[in-house]
C-alpha atoms as a PDB file:
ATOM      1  CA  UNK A   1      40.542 -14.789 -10.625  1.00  0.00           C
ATOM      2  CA  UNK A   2      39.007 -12.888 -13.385  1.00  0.00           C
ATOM      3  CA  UNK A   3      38.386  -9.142 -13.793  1.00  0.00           C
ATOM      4  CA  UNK A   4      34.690  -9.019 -15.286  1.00  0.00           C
ATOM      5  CA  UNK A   5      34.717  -5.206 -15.144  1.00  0.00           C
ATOM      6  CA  UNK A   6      31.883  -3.056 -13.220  1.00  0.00           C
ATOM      7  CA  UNK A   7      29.469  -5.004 -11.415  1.00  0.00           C
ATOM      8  CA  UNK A   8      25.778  -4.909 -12.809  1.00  0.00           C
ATOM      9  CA  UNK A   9      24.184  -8.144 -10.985  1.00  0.00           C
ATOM     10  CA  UNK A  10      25.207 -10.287  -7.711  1.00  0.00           C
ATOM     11  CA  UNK A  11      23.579 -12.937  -5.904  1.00  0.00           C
ATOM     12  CA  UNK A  12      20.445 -12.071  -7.534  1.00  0.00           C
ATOM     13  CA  UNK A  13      20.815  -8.455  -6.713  1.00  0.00           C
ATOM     14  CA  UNK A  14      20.844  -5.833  -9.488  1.00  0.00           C
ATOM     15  CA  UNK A  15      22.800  -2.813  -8.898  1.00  0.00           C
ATOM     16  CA  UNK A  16      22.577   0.938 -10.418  1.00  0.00           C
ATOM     17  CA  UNK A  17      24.298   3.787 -10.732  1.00  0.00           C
ATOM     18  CA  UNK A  18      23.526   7.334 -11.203  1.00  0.00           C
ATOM     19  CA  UNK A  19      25.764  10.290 -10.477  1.00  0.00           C
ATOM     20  CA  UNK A  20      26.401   9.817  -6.780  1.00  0.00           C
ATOM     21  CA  UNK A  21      23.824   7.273  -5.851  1.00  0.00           C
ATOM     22  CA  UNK A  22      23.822   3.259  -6.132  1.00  0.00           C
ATOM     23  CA  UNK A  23      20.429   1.533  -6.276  1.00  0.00           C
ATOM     24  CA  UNK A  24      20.082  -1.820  -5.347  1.00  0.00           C
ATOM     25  CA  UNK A  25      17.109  -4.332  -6.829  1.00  0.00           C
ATOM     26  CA  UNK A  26      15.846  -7.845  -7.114  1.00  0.00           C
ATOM     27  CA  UNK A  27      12.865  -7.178  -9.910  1.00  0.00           C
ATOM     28  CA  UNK A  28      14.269  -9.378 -12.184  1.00  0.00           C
ATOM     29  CA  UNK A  29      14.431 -12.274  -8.730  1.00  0.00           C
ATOM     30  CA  UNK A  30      10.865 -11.259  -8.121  1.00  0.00           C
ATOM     31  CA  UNK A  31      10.043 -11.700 -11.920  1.00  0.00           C
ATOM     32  CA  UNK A  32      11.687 -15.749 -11.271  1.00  0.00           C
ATOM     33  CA  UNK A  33       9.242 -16.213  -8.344  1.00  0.00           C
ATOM     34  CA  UNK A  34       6.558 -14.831  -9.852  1.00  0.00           C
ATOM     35  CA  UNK A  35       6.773 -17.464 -13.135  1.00  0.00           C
ATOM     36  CA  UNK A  36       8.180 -20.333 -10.517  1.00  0.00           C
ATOM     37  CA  UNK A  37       4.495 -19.842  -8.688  1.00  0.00           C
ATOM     38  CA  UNK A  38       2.359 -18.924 -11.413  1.00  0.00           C
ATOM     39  CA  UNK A  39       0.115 -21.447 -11.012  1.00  0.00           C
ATOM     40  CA  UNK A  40      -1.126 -19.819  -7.957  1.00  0.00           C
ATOM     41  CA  UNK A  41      -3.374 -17.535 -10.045  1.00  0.00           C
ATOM     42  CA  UNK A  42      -1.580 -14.262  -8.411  1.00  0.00           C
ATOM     43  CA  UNK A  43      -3.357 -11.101  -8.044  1.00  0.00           C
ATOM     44  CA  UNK A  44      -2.015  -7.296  -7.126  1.00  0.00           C
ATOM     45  CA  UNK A  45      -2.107  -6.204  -3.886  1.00  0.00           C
ATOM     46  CA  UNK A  46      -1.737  -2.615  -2.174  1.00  0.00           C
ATOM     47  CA  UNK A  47      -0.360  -4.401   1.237  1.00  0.00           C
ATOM     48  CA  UNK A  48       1.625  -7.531   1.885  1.00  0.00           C
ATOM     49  CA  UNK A  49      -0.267  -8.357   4.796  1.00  0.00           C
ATOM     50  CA  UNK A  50      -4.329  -8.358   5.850  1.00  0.00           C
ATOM     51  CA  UNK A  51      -4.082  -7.010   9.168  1.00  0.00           C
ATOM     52  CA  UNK A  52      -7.839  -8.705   9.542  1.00  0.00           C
ATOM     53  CA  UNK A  53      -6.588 -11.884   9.072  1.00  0.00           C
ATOM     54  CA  UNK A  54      -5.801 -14.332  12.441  1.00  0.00           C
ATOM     55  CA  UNK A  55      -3.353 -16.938  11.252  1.00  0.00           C
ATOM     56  CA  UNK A  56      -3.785 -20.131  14.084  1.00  0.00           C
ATOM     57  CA  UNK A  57      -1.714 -23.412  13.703  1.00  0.00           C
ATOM     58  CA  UNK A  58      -3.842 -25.677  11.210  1.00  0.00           C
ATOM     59  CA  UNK A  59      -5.408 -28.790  13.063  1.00  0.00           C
ATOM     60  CA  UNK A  60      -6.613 -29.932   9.805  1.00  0.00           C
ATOM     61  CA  UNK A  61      -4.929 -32.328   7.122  1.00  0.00           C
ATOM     62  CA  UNK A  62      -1.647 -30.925   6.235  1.00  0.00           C
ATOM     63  CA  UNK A  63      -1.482 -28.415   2.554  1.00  0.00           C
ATOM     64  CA  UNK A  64       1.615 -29.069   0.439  1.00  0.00           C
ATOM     65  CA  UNK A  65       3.655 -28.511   3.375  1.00  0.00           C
ATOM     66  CA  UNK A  66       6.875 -28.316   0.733  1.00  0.00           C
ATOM     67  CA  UNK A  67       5.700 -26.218  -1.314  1.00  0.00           C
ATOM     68  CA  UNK A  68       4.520 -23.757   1.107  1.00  0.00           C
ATOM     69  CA  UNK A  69       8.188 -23.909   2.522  1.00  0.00           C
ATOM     70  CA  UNK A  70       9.320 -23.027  -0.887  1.00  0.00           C
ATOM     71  CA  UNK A  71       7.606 -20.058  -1.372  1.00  0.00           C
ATOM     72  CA  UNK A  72       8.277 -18.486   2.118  1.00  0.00           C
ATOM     73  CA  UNK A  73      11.957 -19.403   1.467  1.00  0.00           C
ATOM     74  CA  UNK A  74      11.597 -17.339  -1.971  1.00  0.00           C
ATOM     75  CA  UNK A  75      10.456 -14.924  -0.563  1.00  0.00           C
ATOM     76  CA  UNK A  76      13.012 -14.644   2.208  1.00  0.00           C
ATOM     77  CA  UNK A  77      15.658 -13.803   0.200  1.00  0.00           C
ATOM     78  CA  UNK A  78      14.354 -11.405  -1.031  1.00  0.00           C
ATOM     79  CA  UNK A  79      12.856  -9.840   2.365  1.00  0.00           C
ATOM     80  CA  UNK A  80      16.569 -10.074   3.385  1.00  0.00           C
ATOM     81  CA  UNK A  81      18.511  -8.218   0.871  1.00  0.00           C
ATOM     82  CA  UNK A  82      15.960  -5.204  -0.656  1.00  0.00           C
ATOM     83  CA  UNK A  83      12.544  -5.563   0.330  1.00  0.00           C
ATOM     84  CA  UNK A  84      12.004  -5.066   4.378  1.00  0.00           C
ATOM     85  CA  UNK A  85       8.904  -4.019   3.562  1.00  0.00           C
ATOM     86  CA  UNK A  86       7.549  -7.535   3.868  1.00  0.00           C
ATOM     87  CA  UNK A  87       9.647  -8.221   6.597  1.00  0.00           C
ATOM     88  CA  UNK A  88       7.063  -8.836   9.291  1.00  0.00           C
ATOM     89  CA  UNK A  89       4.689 -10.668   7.150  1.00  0.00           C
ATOM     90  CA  UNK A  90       7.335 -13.070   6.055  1.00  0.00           C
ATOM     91  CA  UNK A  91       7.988 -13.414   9.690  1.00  0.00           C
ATOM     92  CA  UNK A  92       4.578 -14.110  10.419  1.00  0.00           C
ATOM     93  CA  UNK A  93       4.075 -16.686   7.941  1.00  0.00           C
ATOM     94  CA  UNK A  94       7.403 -18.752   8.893  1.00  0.00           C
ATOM     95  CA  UNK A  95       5.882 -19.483  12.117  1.00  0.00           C
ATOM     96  CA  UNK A  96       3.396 -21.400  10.177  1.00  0.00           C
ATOM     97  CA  UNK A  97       5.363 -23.527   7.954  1.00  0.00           C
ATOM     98  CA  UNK A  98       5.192 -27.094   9.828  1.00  0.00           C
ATOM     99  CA  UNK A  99       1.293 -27.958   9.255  1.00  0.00           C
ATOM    100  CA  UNK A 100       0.424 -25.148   6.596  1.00  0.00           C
ATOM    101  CA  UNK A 101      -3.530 -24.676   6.247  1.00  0.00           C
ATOM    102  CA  UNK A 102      -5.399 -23.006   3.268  1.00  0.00           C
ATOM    103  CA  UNK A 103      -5.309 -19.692   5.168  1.00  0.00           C
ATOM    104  CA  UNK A 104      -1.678 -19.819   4.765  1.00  0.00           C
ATOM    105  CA  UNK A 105      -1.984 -20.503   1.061  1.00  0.00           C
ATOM    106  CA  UNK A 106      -3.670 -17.446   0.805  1.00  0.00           C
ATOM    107  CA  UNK A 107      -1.424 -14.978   3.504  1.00  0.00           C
ATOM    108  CA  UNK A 108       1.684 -16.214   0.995  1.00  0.00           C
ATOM    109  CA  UNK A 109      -0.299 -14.904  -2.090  1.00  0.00           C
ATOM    110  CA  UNK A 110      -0.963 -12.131  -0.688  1.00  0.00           C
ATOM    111  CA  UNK A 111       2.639 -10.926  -0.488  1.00  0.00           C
ATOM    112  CA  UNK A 112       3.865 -12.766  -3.681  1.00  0.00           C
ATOM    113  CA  UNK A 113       1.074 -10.162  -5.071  1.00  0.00           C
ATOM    114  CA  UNK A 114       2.469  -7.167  -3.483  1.00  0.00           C
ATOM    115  CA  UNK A 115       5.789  -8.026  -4.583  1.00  0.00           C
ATOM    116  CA  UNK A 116       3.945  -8.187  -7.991  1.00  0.00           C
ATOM    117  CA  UNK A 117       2.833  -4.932  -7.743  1.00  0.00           C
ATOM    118  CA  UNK A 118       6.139  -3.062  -6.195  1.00  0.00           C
ATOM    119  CA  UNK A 119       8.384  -5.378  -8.199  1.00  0.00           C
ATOM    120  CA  UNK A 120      10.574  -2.390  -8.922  1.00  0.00           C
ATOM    121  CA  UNK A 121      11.361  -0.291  -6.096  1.00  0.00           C
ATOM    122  CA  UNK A 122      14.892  -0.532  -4.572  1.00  0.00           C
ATOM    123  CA  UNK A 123      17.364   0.933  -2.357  1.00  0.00           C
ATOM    124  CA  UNK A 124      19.474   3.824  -2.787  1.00  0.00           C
ATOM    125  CA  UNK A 125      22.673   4.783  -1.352  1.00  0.00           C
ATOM    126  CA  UNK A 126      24.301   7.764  -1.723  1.00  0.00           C
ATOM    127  CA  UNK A 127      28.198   8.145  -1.815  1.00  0.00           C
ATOM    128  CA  UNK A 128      27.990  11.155   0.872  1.00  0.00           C
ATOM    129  CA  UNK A 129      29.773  10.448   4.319  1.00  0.00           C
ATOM    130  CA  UNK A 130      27.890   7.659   6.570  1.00  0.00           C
ATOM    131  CA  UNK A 131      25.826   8.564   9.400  1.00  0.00           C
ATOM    132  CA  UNK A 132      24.602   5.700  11.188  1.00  0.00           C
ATOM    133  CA  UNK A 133      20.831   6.238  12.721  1.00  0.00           C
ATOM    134  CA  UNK A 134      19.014   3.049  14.922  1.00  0.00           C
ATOM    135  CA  UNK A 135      15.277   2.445  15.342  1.00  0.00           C
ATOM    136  CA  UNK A 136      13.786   0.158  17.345  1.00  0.00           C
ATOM    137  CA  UNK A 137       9.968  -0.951  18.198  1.00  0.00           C
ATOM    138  CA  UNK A 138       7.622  -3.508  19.674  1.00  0.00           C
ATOM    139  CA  UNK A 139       4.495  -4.480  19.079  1.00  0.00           C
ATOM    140  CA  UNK A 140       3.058  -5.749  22.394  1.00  0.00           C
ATOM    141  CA  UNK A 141       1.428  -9.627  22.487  1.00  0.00           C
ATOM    142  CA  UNK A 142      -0.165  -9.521  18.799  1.00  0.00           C
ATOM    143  CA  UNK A 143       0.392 -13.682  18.213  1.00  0.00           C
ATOM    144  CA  UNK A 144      -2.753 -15.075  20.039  1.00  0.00           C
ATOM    145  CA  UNK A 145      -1.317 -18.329  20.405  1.00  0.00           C
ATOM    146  CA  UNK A 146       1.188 -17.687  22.895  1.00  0.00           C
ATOM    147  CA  UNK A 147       1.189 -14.246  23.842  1.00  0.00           C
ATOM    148  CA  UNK A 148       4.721 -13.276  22.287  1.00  0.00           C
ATOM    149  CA  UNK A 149       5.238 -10.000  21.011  1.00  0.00           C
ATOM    150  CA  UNK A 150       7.214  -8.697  17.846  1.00  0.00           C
ATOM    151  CA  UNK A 151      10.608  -7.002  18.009  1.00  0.00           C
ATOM    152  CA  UNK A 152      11.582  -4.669  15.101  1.00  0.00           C
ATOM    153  CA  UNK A 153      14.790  -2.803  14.309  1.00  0.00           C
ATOM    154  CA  UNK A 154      16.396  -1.107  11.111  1.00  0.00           C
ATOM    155  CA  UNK A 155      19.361   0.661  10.765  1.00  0.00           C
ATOM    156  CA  UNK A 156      20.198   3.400   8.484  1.00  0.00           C
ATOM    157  CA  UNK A 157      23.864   4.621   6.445  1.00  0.00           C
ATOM    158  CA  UNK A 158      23.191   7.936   5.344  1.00  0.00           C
ATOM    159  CA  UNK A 159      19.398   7.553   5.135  1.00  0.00           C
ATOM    160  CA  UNK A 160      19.959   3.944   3.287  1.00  0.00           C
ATOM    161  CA  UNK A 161      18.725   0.930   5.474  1.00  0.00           C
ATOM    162  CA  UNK A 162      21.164  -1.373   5.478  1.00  0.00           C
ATOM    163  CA  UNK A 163      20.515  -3.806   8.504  1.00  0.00           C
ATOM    164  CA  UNK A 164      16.507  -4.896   9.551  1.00  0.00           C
ATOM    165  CA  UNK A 165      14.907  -7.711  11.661  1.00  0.00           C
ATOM    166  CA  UNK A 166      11.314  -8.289  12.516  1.00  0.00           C
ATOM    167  CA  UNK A 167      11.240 -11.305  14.966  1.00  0.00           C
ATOM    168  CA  UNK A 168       9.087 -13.154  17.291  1.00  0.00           C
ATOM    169  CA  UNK A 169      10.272 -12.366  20.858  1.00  0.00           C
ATOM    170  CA  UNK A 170      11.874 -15.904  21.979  1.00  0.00           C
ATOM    171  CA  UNK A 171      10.371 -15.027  25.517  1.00  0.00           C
ATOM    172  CA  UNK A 172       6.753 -13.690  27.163  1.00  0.00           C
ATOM    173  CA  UNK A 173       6.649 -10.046  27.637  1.00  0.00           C
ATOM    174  CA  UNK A 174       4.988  -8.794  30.876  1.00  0.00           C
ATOM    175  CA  UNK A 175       4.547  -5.000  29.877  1.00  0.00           C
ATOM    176  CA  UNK A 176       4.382  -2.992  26.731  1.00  0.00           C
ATOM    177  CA  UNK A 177       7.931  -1.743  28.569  1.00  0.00           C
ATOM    178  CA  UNK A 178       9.317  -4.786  28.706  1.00  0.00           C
ATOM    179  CA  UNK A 179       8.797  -5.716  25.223  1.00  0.00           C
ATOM    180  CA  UNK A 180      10.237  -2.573  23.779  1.00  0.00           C
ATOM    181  CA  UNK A 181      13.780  -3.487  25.775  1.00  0.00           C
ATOM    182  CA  UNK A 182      13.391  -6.828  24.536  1.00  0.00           C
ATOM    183  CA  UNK A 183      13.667  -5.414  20.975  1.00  0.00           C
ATOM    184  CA  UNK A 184      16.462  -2.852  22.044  1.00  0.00           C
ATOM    185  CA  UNK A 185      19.008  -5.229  23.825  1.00  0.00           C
ATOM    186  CA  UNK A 186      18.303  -7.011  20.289  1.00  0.00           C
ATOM    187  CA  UNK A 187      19.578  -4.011  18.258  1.00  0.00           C
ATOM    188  CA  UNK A 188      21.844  -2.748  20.965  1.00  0.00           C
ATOM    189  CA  UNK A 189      23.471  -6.375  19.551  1.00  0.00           C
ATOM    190  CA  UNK A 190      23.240  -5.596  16.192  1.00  0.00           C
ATOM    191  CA  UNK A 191      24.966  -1.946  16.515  1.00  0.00           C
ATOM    192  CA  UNK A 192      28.013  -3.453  18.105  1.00  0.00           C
ATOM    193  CA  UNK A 193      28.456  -5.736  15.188  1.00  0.00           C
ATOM    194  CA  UNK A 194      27.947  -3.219  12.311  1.00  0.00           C
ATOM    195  CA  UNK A 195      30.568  -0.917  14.200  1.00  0.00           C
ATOM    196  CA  UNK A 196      32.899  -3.598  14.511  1.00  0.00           C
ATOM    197  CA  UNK A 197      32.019  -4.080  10.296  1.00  0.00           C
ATOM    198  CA  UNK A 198      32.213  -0.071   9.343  1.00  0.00           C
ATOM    199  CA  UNK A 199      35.232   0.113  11.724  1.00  0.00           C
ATOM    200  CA  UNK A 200      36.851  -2.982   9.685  1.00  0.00           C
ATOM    201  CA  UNK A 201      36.351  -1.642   6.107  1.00  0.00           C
ATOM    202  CA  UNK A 202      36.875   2.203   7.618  1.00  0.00           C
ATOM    203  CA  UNK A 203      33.688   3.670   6.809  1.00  0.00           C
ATOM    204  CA  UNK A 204      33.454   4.281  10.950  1.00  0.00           C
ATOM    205  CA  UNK A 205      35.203   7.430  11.705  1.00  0.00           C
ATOM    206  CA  UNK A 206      37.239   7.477  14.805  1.00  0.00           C
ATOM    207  CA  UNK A 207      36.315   7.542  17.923  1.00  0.00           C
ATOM    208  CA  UNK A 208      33.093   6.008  17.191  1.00  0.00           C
ATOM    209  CA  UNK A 209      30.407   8.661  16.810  1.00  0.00           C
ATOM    210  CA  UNK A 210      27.276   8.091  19.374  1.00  0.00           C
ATOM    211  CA  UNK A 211      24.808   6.102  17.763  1.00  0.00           C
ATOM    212  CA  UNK A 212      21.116   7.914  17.959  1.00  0.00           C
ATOM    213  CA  UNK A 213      18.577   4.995  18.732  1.00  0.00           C
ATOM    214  CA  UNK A 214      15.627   6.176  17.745  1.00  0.00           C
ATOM    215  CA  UNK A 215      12.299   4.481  19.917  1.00  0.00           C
ATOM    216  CA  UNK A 216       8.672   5.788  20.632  1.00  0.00           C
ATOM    217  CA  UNK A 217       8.460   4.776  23.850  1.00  0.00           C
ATOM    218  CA  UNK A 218       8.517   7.425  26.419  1.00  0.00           C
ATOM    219  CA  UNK A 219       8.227   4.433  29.097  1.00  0.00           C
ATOM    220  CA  UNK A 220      11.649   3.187  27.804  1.00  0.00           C
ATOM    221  CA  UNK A 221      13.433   6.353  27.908  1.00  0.00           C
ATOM    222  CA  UNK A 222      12.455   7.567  31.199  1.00  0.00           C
ATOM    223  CA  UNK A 223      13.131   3.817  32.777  1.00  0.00           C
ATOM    224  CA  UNK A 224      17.018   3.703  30.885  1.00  0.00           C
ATOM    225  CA  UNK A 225      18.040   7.036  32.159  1.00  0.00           C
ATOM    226  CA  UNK A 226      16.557   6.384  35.458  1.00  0.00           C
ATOM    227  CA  UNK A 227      19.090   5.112  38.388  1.00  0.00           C
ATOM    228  CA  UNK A 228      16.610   4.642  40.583  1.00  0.00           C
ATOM    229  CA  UNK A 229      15.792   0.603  41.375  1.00  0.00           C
ATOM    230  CA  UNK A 230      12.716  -0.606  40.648  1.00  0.00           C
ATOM    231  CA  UNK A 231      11.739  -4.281  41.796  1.00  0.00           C
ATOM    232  CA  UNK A 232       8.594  -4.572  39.405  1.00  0.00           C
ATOM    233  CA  UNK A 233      11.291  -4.551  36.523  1.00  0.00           C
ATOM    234  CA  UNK A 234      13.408  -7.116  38.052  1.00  0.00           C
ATOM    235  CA  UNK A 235      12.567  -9.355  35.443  1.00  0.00           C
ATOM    236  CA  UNK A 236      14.029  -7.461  33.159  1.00  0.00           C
ATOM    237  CA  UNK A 237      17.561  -6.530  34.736  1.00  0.00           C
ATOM    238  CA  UNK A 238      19.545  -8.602  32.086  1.00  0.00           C
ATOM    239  CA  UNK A 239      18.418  -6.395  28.907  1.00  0.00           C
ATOM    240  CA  UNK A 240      18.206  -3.476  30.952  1.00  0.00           C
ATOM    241  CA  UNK A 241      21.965  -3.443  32.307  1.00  0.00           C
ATOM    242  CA  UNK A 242      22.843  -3.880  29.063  1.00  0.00           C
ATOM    243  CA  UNK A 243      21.242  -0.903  27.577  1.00  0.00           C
ATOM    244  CA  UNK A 244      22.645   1.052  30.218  1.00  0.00           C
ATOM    245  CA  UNK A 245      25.768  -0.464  29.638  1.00  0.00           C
ATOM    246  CA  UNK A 246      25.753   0.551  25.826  1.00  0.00           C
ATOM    247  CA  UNK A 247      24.460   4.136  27.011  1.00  0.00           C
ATOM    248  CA  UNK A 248      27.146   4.295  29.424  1.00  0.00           C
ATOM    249  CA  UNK A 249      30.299   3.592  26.799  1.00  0.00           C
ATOM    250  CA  UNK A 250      28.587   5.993  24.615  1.00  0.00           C
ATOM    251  CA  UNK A 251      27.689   3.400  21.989  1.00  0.00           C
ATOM    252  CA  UNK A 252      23.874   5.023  21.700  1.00  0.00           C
ATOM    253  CA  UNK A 253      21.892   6.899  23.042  1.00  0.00           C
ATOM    254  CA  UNK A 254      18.096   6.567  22.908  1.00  0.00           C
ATOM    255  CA  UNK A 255      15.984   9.515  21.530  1.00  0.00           C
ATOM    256  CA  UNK A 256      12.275   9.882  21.585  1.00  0.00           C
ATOM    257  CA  UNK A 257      10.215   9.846  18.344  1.00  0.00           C
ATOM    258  CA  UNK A 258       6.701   9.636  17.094  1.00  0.00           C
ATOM    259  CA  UNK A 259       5.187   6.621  16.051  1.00  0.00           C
ATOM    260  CA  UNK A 260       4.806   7.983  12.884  1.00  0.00           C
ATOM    261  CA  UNK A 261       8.314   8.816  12.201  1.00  0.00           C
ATOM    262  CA  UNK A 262       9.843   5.288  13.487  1.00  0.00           C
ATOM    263  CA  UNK A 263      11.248   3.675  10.793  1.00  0.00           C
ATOM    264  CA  UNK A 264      10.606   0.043  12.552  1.00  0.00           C
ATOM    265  CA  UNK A 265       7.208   0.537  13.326  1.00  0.00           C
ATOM    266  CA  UNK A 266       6.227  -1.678   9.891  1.00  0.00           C
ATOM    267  CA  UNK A 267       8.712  -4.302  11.088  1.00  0.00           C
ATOM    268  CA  UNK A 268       6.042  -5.044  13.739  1.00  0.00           C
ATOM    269  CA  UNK A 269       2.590  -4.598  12.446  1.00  0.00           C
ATOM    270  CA  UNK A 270       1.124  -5.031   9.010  1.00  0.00           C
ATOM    271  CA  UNK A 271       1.940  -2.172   6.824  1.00  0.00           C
ATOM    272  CA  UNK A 272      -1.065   0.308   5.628  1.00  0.00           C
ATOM    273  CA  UNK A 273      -1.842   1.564   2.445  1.00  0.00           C
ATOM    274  CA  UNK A 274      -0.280   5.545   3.895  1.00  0.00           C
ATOM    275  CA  UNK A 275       2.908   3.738   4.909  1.00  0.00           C
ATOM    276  CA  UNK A 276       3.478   1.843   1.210  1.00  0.00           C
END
């Protein structure tokens, strides 16, 4: 093993310090894509994603169905270390990978423009003591294909995300209700594991501090601190139990919050120009 001093770059991730704060960026990763897919004539855009735009599984010939896979893959990486912010339309356009069509072609220039455009932002951590914060949404039935709805969750150390997910529900959602405890149980998941991680490395004070779980759903916090049985929500007993279950042991506890001030909202609708 070799001491190469401070550490300035890792896995394609450029790091920065100043005073108190670490910033963490892959410009100089996007800059690689960028030249790897030059040839795709990219232009600048405000938005990863055209919320106007339908994606449907191609029933035409087959476009470069490699290459497509390459870019989305480039693109991943980069979704999954820094840039959430193109989080759900990566996740959109993976669905679409097998039998690509030219309106794919065009969804994956899209965000290789954005990332053109907002090349250099990053994230920024600050060195004060960690306070853990959960948000969690769902966007009800928007794939027209087969009526799944998106799940979205982000967490946040100290006002730095540091875990995210936008993901296709595996399962049909029967309610708006339903799909937001879908995307709960998911990050209910995800909560135990980072305590388990902050615990290991003793960033996690002890006893574990309640979690705040952030949602907009009034629906969803009326129905987990209600003990009264309801058989329309049958269906969902599994997630549900385990919500409580989480609520009970004093893992989280779910607050209320605008739309407007859920941090996972983008994770499961195309972003807008206000939100960039």
């Amino acid at each position: 093993m070799k001491d190469l001093g401070e550490v300035d770059t890792i896995l394609g991730i450029k790091l920065k310090r100043s005073g108190s704060q670490i910033s963490l960026s892959q410009s100089h990763y996007i800059e690689k894509i960028l030249t790897k897919f030059q040839h795709l004539n990219i232009k600048e855009f405000n938005t990863p994603f055209n919320s106007s735009v339908k994606l449907d599984k191609n029933s035409r010939r087959v476009v470069d169905q490699l290459g497509h896979a390459s870019e989305i893959g480039c693109m991943m990486y980069a979704m999954h270390y820094t840039r959430l912010d193109i989080a759900f339309a990566v996740s959109k356009l993976s669905q679409y990978t097998c039998n690509p069509g030219p309106d794919l072609w065009k969804a994956i220039s899209r965000v290789l423009g954005y990332l053109k455009r907002t090349r250099n932002l990053e994230l920024t951590y600050s060195t004060h003591p960690g306070i853990l914060e959960g948000y969690s949404d769902a966007s009800y039935i928007d794939h027209s294909g087969d009526s799944k709805s998106t799940s979205g969750w982000i967490y946040t150390l100290d006002g730095g995300a540091v875990s995210w997910e936008s993901k296709k529900q595996t399962c049909i959602a029967h309610s708006t209700m339903e799909s937001e405890f879908i995307a709960l149980a998911a990050a209910g998941k995800e909560v135990e594991w980072i305590i388990d991680l902050l615990t290991d490395i003793h960033l996690c004070p002890q006893p574990t501090p309640l979690i705040p779980m952030y949602c907009d759903s009034e629906a969803k916090l009326s129905k987990v601190y209600n003990d009264v049985y309801n058989g329309k929500s049958q269906h969902i007993g599994l997630r549900d139990n385990y919500v409580r279950e989480l609520i009970e042991n004093a893992t989280i506890s779910i607050v209320y919050v605008k739309s407007c001030g859920n941090l996972a909202d983008p994770l499961t609708k195309p972003l807008t120009r206000g939100l960039v």
